[in-house]
Structure formats: C-alpha cells, structure tokens
Protein backbone atom coordinates (compact mmCIF):
# COMPACT_ATOMS: atom_id res chain seq x y z
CA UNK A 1 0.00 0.00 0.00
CA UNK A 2 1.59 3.49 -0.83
CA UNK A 3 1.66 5.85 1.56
CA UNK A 4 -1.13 8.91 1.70
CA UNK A 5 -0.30 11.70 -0.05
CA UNK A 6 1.41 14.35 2.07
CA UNK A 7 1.88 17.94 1.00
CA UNK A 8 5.22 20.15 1.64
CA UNK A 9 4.09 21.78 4.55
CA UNK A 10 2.43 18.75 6.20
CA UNK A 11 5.86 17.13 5.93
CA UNK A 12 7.62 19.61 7.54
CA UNK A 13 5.04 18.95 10.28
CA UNK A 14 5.69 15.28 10.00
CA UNK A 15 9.25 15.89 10.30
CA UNK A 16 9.01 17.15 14.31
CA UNK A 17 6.52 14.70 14.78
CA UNK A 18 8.69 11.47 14.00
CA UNK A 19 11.35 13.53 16.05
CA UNK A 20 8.70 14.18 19.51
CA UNK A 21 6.47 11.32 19.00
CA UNK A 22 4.45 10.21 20.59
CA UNK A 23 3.73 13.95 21.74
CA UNK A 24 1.11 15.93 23.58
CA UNK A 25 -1.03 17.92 21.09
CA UNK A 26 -0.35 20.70 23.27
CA UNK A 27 3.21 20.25 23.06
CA UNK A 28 3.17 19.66 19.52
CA UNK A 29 1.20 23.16 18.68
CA UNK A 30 4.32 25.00 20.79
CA UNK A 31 6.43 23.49 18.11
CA UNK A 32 4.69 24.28 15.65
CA UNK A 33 4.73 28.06 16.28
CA UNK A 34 8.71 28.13 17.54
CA UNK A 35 9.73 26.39 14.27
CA UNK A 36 6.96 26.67 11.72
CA UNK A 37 5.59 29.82 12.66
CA UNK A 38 2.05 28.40 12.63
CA UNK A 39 -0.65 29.06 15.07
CA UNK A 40 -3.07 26.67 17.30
CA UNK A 41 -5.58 26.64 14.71
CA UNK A 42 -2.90 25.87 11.57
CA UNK A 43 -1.51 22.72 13.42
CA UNK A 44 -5.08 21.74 14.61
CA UNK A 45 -6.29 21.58 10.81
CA UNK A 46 -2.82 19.78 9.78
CA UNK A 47 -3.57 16.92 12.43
CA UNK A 48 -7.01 16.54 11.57
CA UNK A 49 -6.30 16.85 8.00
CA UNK A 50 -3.39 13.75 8.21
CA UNK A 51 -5.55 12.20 10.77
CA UNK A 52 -8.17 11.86 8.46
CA UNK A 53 -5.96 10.38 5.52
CA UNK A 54 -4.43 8.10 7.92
CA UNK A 55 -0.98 9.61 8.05
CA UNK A 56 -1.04 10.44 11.96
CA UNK A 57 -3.31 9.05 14.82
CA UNK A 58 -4.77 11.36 17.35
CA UNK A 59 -5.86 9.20 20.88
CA UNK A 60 -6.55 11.37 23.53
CA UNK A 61 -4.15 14.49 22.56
CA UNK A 62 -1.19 12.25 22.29
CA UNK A 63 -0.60 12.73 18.45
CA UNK A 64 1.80 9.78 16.91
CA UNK A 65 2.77 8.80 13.45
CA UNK A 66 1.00 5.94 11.07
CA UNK A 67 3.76 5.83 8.93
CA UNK A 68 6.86 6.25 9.13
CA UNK A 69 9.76 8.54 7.42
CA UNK A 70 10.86 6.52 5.17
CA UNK A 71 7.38 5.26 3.69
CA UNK A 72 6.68 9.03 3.19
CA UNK A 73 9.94 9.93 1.78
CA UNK A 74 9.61 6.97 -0.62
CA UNK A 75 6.04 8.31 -1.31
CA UNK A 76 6.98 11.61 -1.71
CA UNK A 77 10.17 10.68 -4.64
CA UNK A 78 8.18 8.75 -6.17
CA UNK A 79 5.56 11.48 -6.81
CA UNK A 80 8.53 13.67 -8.02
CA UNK A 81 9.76 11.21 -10.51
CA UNK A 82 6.28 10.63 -11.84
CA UNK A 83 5.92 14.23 -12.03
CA UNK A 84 9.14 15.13 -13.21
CA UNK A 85 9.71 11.98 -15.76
CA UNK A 86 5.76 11.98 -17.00
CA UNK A 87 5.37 8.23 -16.09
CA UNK A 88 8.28 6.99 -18.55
C-alpha cells in the first residue's frame, strides 16, 4: 500500500513529529509556532487533516505517526519522478 499523499508543509510537520512522537497535542502546537511559525488553529487543521488520511493518529491528545519517514519519503520521490519523468 503506498503511503497517503502528504503535501510540503504537512511534511515539515511530519518531520518534528517522527522527532517528539508520541507527543502531547499541546506540546506539539508549541512546536509548531517556535519552528513553523504556525498558530493553534494551523496545526489543529494539519492533524485533523493527516488524521483523516491516515498519516497520523490522534488518541486522547497524544498525536503519533502511522507511517513512518521513510514510507513518506519513498512516497513523496516517487511522486517527483512521476511528475518530473511523466510516467516513462
């Protein structure tokens, strides 16, 4: 099964997530702002958003990964080579 899309800034989320996880969504939304610069309400849409496409699990605020780093950095290359190479 390939891994649910994940966009550019999502993955930069998913990045301190593999690196905190499992982590208090609390936590994870102080993060967020020190070294994304988003607020409560941008890294409360990104969870739910991956959340819903299976990429993260959120169980009683403690946010952890469904897949890990690698399966979305093979995801992600292979979108670029599809992209880049038009299927050939």
């Amino acid at each position: 099964m390939d891994a649910p899309k994940i966009f550019e800034s999502e993955y930069r989320f998913c990045l301190l997530l593999w690196e905190h996880e499992p982590v208090n969504s609390t936590r994870l939304v102080a993060l967020c702002r020190e070294q994304l610069g988003w607020s409560k309400a941008t890294t409360y849409t990104v969870i739910r958003r991956l959340s819903e496409r299976g990429v993260i699990r959120n169980e009683n605020t403690i946010v952890s990964s469904l897949i890990s780093k690698e399966e979305a950095q093979r995801s992600r290359l292979e979108e670029m080579m599809e992209d880049t190479f038009e299927g050939s």
